[in-house]
Protein backbone atom coordinates (compact mmCIF):
# COMPACT_ATOMS: atom_id res chain seq x y z
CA UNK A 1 193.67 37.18 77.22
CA UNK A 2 193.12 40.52 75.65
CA UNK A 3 194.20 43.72 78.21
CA UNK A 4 194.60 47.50 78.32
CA UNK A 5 198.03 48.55 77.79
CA UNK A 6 199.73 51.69 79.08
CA UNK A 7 202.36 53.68 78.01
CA UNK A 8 205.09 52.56 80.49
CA UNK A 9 204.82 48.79 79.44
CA UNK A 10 205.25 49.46 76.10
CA UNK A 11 207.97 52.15 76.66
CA UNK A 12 209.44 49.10 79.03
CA UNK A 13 210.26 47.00 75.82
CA UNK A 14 212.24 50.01 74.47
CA UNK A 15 215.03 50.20 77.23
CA UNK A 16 217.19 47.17 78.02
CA UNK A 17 217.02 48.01 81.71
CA UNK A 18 213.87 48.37 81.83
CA UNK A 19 213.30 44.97 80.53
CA UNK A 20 212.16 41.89 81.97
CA UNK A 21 209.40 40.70 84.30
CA UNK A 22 205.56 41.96 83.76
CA UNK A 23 206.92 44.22 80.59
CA UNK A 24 207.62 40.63 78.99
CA UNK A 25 204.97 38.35 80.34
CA UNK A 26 202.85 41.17 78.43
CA UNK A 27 204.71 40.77 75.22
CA UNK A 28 204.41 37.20 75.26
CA UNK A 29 200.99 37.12 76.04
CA UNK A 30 200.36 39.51 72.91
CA UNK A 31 201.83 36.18 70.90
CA UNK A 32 198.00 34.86 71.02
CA UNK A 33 196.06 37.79 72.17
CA UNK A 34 195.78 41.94 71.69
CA UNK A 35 195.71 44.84 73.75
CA UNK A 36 193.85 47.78 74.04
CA UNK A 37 194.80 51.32 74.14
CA UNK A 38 192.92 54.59 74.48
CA UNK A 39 193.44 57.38 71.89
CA UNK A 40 196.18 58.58 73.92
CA UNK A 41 198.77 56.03 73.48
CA UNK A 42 200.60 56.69 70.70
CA UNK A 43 201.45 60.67 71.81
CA UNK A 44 202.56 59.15 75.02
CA UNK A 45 205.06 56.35 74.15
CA UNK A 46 206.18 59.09 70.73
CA UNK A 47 206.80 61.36 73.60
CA UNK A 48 208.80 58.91 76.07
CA UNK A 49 211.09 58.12 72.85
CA UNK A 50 211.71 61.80 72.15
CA UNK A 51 212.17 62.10 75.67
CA UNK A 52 214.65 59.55 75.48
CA UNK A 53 216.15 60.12 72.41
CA UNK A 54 216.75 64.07 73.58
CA UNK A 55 218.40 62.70 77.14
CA UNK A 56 220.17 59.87 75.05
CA UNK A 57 219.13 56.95 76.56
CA UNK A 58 218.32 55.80 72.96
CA UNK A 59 219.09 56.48 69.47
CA UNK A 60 217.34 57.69 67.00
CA UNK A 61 217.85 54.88 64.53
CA UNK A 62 216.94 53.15 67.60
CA UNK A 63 213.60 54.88 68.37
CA UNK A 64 212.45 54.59 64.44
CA UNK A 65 213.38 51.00 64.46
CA UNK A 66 211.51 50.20 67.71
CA UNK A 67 208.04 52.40 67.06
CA UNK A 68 208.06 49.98 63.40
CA UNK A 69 207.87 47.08 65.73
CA UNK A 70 205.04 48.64 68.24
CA UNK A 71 203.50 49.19 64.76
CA UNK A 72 203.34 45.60 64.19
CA UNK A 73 202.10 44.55 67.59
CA UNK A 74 198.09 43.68 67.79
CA UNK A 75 197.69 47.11 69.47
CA UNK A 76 194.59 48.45 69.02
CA UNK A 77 193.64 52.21 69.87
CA UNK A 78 190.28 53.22 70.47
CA UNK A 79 188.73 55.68 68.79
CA UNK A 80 187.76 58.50 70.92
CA UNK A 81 184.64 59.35 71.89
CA UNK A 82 184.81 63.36 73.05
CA UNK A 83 182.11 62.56 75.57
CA UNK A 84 184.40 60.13 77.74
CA UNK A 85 186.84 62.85 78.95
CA UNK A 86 184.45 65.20 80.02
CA UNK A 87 182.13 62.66 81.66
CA UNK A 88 183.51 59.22 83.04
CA UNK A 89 187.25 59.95 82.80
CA UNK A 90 187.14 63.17 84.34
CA UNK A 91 185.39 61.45 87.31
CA UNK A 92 187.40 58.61 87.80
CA UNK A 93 190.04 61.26 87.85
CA UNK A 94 189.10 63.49 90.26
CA UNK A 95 188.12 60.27 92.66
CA UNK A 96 191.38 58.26 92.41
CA UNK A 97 193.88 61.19 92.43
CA UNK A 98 194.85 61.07 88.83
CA UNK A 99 195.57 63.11 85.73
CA UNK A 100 193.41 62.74 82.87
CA UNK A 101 195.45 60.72 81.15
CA UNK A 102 196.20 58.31 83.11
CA UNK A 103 192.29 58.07 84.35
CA UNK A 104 191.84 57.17 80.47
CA UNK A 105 193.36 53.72 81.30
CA UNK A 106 191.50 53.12 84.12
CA UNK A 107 188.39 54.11 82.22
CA UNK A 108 188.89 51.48 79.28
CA UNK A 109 190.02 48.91 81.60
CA UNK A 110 186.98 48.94 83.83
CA UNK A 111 184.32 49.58 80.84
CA UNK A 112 185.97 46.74 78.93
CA UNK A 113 186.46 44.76 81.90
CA UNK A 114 189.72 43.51 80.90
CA UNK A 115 193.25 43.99 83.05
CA UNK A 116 195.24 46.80 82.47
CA UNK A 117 199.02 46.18 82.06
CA UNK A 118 201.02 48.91 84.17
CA UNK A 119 204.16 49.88 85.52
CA UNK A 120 202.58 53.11 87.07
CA UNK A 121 201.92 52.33 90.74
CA UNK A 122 199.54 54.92 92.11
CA UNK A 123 197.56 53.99 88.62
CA UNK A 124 197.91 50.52 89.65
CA UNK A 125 196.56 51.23 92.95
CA UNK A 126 193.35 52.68 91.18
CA UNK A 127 192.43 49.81 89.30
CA UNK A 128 192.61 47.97 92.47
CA UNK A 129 190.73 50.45 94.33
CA UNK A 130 188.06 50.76 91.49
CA UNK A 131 187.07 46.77 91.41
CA UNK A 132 189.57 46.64 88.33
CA UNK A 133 192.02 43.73 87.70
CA UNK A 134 195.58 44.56 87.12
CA UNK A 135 197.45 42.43 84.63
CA UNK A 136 200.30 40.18 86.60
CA UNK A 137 198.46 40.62 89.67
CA UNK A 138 201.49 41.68 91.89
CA UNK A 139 202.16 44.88 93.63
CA UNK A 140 203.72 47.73 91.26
């Protein structure tokens, strides 16, 4: 089963207390499968480590180590089309309440009609509300 992932899944794996449940039903599902990513992706989880690393909730050595792995993963990130933002993302923003960037999720989710993995909840709510599926099925 191939999927969207977002940033907080992956970011998830990172923290051991974040750990567990849908964050590692997604990991073992990418054992035989891949996930999809907008463009994105990578700024977002290279921002939560930073984040992280600056509040010290992880180490540096820690951070390096663990974006090697993600690097390994069958992530794929789309390429961007500079249409999508201004047309179809922008939209589904606007309609479901979201930023932008999140709305880029929900976009490749629903044109891809695969489930999007997500620890966000009101983004969770707008794949729902769009007709989308939401990987795990159960309420974030």
């Amino acid at each position: 089963m191939n999927l969207v992932l977002d940033a907080s899944v992956a970011l998830a794996w990172a923290f051991e207390d974040e750990r567990g449940g849908m964050a590692t039903e997604v990991l073992e599902v990418l054992a035989g499968s891949e996930a999809v990513t907008p463009g994105i992706w990578p700024l977002e989880v290279a921002n939560g480590l930073l984040t992280a690393e600056r509040r010290g909730r992880i180490s540096p050595q820690d951070a390096n180590r663990f974006a090697a792995l993600l690097v390994e993963l069958p992530i794929v990130v789309e390429p961007g089309d500079r249409r999508r933002p201004f047309e179809s993302v922008r939209l589904l923003a606007r309609s479901h309440g979201l930023s932008a960037y999140d709305a880029s999720y929900l976009e490749l989710a629903l044109r891809l009609g695969i489930p999007l993995a997500t620890l966000d909840g009101p983004l969770a709510t707008a794949v729902r509300e769009a007709g989308g599926e939401v990987f795990g099925g159960e309420s974030v």
